[in-house]
N, C-alpha and C. Protein backbone atom coordinates (compact mmCIF):
# COMPACT_ATOMS: atom_id res chain seq x y z
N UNK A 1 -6.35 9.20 -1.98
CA UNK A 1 -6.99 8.33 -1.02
C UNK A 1 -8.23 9.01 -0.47
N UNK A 2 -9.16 8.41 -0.54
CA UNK A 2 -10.79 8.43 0.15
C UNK A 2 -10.40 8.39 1.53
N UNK A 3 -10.84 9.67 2.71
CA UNK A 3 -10.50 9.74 3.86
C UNK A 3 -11.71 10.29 4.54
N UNK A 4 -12.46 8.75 5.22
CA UNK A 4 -13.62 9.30 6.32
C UNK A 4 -13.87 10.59 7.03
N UNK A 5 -14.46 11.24 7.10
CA UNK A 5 -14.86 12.05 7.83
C UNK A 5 -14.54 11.64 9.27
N UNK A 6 -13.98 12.53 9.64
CA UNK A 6 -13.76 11.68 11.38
C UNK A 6 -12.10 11.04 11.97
N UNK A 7 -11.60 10.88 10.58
CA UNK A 7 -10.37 9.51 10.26
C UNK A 7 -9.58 10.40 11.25
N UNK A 8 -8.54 9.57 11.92
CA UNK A 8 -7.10 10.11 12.87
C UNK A 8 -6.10 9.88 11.99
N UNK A 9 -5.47 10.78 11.68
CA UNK A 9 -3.68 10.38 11.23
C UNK A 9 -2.75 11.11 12.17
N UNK A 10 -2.19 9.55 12.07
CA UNK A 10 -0.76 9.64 12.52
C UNK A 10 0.26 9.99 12.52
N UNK A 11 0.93 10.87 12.32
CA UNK A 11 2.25 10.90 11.81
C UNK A 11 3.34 11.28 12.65
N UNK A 12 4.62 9.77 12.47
CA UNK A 12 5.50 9.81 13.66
C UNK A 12 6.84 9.63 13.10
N UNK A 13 7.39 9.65 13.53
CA UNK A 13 8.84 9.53 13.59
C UNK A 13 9.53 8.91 14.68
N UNK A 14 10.90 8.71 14.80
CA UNK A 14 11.60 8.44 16.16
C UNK A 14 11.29 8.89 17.35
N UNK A 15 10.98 10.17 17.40
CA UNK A 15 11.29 11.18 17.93
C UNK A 15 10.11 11.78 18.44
N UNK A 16 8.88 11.88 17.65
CA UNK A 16 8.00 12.97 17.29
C UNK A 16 6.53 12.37 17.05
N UNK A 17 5.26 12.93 16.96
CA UNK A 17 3.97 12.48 16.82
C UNK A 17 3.07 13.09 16.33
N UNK A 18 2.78 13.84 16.00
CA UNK A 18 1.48 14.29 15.55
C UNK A 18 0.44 14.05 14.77
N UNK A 19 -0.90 14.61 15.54
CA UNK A 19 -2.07 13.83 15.33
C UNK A 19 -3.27 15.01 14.81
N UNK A 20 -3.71 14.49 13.70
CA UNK A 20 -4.97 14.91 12.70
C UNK A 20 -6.09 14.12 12.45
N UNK A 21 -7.17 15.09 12.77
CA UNK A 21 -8.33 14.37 12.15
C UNK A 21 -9.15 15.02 11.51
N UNK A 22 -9.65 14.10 10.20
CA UNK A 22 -9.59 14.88 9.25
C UNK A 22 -11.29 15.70 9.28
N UNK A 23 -11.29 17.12 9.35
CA UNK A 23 -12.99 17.77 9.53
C UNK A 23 -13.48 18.33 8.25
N UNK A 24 -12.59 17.21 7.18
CA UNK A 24 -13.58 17.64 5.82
C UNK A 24 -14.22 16.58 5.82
N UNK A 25 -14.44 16.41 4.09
CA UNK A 25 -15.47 15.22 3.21
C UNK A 25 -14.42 14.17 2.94
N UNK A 26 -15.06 13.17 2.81
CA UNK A 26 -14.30 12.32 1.99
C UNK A 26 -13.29 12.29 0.83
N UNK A 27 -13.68 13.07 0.30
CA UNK A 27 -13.78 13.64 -1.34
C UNK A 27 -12.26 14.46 -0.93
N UNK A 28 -12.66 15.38 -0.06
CA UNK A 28 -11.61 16.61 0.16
C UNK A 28 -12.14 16.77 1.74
N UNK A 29 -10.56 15.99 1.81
CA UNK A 29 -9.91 16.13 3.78
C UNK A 29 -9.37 17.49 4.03
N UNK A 30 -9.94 17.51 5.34
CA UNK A 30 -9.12 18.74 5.71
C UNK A 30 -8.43 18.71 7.54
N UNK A 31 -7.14 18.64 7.16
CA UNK A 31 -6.43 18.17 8.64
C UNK A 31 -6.62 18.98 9.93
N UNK A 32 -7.19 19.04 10.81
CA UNK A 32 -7.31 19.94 11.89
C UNK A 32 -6.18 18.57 12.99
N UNK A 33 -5.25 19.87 13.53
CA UNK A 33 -4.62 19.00 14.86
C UNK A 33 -5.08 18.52 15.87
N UNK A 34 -4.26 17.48 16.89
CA UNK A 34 -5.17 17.11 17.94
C UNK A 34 -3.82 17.13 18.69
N UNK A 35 -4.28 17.32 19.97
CA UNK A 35 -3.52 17.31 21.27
C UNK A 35 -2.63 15.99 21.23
N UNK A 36 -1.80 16.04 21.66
CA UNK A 36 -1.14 14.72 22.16
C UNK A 36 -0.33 14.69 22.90
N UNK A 37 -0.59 13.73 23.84
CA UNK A 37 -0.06 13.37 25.11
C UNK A 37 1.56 13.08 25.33
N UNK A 38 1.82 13.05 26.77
CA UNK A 38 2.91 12.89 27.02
C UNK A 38 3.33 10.86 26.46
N UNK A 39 4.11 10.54 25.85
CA UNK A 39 4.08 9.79 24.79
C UNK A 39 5.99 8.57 26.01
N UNK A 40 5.23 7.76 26.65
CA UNK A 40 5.98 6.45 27.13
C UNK A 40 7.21 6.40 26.39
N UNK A 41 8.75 6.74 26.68
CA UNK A 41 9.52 6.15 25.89
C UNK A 41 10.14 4.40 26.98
N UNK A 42 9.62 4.54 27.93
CA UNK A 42 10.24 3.38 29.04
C UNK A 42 10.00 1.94 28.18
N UNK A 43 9.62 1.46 27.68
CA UNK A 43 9.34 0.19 26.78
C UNK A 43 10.27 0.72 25.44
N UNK A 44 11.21 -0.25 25.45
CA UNK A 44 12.57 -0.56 24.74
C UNK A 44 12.13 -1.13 23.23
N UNK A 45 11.07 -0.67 23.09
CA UNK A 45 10.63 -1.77 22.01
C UNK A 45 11.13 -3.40 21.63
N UNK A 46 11.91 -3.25 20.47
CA UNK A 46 12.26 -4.61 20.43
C UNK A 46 13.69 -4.53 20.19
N UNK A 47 14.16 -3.71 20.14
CA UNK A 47 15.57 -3.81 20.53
C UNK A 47 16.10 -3.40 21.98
N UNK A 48 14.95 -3.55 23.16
CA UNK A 48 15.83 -2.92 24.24
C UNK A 48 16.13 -4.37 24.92
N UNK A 49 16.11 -5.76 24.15
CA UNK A 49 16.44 -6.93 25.03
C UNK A 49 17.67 -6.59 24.37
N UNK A 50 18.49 -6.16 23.51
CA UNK A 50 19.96 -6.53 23.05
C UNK A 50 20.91 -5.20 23.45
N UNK A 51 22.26 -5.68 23.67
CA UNK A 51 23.16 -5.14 24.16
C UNK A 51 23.32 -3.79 22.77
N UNK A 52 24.24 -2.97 23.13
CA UNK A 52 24.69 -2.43 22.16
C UNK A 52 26.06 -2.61 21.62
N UNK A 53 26.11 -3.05 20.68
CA UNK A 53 27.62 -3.28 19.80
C UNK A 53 27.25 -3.37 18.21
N UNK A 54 28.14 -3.38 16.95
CA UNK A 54 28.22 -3.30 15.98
C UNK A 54 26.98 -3.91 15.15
N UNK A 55 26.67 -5.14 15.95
CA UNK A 55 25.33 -5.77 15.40
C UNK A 55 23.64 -5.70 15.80
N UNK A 56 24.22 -4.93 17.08
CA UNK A 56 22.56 -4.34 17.69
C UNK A 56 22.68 -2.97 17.73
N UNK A 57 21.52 -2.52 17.82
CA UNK A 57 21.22 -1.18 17.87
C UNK A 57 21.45 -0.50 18.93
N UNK A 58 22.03 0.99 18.79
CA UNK A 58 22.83 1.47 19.86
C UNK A 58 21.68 2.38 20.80
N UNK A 59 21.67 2.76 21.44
CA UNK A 59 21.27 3.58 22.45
C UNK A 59 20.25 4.84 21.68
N UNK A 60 20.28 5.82 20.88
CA UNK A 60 19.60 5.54 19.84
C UNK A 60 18.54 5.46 19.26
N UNK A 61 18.96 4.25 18.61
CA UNK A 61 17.94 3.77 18.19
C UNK A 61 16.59 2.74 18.81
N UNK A 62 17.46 2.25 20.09
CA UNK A 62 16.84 1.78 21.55
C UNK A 62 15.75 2.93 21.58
N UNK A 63 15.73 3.98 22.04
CA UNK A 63 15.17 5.08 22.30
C UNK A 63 14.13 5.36 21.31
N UNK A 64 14.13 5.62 20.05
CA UNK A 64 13.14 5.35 19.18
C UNK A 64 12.68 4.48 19.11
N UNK A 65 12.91 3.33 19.56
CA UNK A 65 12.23 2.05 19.34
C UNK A 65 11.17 2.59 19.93
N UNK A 66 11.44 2.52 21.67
CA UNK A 66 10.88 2.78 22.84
C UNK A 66 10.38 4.07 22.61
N UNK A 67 10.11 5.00 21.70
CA UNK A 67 9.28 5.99 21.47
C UNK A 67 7.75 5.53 20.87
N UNK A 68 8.83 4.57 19.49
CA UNK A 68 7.63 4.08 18.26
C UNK A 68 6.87 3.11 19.28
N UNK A 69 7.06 2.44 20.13
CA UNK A 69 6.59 1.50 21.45
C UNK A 69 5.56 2.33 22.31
N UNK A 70 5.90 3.27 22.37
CA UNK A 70 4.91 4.26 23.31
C UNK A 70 4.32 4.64 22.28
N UNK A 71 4.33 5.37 21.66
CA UNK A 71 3.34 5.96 20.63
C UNK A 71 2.13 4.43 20.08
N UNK A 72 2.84 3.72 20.12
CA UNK A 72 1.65 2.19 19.79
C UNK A 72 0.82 1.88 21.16
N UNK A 73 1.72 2.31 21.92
CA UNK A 73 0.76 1.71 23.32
C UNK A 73 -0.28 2.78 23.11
N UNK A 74 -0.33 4.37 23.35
CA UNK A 74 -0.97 5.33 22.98
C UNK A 74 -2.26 5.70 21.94
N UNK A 75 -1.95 4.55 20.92
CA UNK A 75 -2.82 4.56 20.05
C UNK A 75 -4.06 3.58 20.33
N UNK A 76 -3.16 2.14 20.97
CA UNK A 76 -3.73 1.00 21.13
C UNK A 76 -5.02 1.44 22.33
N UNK A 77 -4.57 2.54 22.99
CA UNK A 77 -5.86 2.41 24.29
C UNK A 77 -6.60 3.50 23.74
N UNK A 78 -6.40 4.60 22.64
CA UNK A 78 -7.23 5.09 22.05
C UNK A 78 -8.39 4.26 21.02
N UNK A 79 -7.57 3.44 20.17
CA UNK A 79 -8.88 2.24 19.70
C UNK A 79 -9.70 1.65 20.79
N UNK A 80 -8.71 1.18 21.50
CA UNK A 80 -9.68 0.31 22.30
C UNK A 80 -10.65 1.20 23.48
N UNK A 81 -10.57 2.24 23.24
CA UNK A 81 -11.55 3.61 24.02
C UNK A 81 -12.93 3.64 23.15
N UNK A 82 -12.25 3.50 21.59
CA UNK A 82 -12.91 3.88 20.72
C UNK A 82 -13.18 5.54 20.24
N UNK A 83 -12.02 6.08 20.85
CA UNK A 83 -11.90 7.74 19.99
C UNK A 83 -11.35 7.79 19.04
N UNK A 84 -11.59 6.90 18.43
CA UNK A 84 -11.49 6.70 16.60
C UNK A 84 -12.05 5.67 15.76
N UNK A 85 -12.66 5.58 14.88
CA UNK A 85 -12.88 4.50 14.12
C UNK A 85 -12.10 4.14 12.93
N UNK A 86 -11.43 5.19 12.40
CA UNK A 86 -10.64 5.21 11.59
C UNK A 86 -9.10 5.65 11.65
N UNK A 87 -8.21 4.90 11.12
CA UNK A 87 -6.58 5.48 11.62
C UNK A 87 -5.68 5.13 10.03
N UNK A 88 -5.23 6.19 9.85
CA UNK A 88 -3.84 6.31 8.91
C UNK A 88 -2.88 6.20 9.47
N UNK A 89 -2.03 5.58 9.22
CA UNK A 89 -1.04 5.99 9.87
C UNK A 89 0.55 6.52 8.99
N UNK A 90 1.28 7.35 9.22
CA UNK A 90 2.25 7.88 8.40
C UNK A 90 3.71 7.84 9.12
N UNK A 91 4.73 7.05 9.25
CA UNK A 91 5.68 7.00 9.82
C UNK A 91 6.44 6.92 9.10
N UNK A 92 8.09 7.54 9.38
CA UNK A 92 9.31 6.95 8.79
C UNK A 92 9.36 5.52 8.71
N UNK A 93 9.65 4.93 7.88
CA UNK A 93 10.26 3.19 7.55
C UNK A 93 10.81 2.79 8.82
N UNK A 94 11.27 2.73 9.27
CA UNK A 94 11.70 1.93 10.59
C UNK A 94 10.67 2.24 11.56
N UNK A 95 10.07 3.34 11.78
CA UNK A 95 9.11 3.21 12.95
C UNK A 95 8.10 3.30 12.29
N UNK A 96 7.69 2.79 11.60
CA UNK A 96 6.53 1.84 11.46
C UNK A 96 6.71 0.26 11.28
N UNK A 97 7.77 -0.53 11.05
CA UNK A 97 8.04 -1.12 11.35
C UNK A 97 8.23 -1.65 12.63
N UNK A 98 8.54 -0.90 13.76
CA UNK A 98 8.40 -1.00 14.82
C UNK A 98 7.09 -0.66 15.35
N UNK A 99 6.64 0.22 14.99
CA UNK A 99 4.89 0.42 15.27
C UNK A 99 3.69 -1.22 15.28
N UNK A 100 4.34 -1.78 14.12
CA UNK A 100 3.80 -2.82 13.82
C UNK A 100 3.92 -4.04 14.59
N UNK A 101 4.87 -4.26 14.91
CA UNK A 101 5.26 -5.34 16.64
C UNK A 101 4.44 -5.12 17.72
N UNK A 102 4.05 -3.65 17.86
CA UNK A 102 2.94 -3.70 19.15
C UNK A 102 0.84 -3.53 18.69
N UNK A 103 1.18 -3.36 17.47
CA UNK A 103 -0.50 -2.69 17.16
C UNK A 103 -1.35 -4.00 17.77
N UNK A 104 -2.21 -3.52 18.49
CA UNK A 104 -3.36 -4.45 19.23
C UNK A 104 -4.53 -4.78 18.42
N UNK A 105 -4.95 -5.90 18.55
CA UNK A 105 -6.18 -6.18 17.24
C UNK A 105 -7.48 -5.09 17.35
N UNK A 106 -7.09 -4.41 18.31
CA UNK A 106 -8.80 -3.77 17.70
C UNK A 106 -8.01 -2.50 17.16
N UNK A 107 -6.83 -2.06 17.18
CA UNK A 107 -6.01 -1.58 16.70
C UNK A 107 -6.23 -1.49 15.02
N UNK A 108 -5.54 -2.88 14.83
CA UNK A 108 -5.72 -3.01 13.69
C UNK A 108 -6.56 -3.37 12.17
N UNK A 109 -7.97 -3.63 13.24
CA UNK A 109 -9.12 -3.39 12.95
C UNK A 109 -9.29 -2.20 12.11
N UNK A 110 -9.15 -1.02 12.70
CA UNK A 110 -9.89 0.27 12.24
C UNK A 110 -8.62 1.35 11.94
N UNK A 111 -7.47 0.48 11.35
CA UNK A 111 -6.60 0.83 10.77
C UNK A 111 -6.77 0.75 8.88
N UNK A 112 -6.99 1.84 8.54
CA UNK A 112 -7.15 2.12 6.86
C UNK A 112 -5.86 2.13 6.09
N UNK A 113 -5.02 2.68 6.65
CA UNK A 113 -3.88 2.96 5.63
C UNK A 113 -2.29 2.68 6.72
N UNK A 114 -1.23 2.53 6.19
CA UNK A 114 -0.11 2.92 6.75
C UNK A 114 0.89 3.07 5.74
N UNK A 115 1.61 4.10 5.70
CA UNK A 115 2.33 4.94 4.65
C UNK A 115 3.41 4.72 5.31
N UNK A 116 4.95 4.31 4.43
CA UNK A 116 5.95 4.30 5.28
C UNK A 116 6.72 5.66 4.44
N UNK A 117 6.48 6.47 4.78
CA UNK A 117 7.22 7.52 4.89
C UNK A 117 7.44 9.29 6.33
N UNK A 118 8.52 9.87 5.99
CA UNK A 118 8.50 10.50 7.21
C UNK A 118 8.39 11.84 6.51
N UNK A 119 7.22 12.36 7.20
CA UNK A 119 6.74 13.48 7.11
C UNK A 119 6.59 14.37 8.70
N UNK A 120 7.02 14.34 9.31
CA UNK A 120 7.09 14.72 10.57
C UNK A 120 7.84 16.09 10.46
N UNK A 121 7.64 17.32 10.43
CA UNK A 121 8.16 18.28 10.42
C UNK A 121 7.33 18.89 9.04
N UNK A 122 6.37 18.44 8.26
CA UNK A 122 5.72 18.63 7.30
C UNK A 122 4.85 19.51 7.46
N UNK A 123 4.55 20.30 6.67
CA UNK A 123 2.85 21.38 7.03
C UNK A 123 2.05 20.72 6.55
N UNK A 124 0.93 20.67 7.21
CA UNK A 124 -0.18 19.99 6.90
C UNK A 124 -1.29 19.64 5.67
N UNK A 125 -0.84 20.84 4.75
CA UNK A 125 -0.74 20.71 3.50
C UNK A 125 -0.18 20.18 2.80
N UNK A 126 0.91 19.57 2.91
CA UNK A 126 1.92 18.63 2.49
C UNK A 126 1.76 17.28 3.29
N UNK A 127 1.13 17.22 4.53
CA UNK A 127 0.36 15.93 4.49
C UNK A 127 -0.61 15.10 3.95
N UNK A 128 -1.74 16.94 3.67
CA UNK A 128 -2.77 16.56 2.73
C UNK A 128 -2.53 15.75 1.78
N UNK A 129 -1.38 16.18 1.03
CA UNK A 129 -1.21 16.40 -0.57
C UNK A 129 -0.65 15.10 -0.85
N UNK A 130 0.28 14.32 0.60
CA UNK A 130 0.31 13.38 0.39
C UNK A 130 -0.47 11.84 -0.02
N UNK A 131 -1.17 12.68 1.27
CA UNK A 131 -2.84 11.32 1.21
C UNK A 131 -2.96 11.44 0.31
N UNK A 132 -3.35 12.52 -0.48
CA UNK A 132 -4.19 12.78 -1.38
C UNK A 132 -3.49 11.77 -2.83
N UNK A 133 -2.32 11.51 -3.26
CA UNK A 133 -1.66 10.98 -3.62
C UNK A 133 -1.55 9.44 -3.65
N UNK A 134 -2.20 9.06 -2.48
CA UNK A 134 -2.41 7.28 -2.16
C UNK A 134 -3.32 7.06 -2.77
């Protein structure tokens, strides 16, 4: 994958966040980290309207929701700041799925990629290598 100069990636999990942008070429990215904030779990995502029992999600997974929920709110006022023009995003399968219930249109505007896999605990070389792979 062709990755702007400048581009933010995402990469989250339930749990977890971290953020790169990339300070190579297009051609050949190179991930430098970025700070990230204290990250909202209070918004239940979309399972915090249902009870917990056998058919809703337990407590949990409530909690990741309401992580992947904060981490979208987080992103959403970074687009709409405009400290990015470009966004990857890399999540486990379920929270990006849940990521996707809150992304805001200017959000998803200057959204390039979203990878459903979890790389969160990954070295950054093995993020590379992933992109690099799309």
């Amino acid at each position: 994958m062709q990755l702007a100069h400048g581009t933010v990636v995402a990469v989250a999990d339930g749990e977890k966040l971290v953020m790169y942008r990339n300070s190579g070429t297009d051609a050949e990215p190179s991930l430098t980290a970025l700070p990230v904030g204290d990250i909202s779990s209070e918004n239940k995502g979309s399972g915090g309207r249902h009870g917990s029992s056998s058919a809703n999600p337990g407590d949990s997974r409530m909690e990741e929701d309401g992580f992947a929920a904060g981490t979208a709110e987080m992103l959403n006022k970074q687009a709409l700041a405009n400290k990015f023009d470009h966004l990857v995003v890399i999540a486990a399968p379920k929270t990006l799925g849940e990521l996707r219930k809150h992304w805001h249109k200017a959000l998803e505007a200057k959204l390039v990629a979203e990878i459903a896999k979890d790389l969160t605990g990954h070295s950054t070389a093995q993020i590379e290598a992933a992109l690099a792979a799309q």
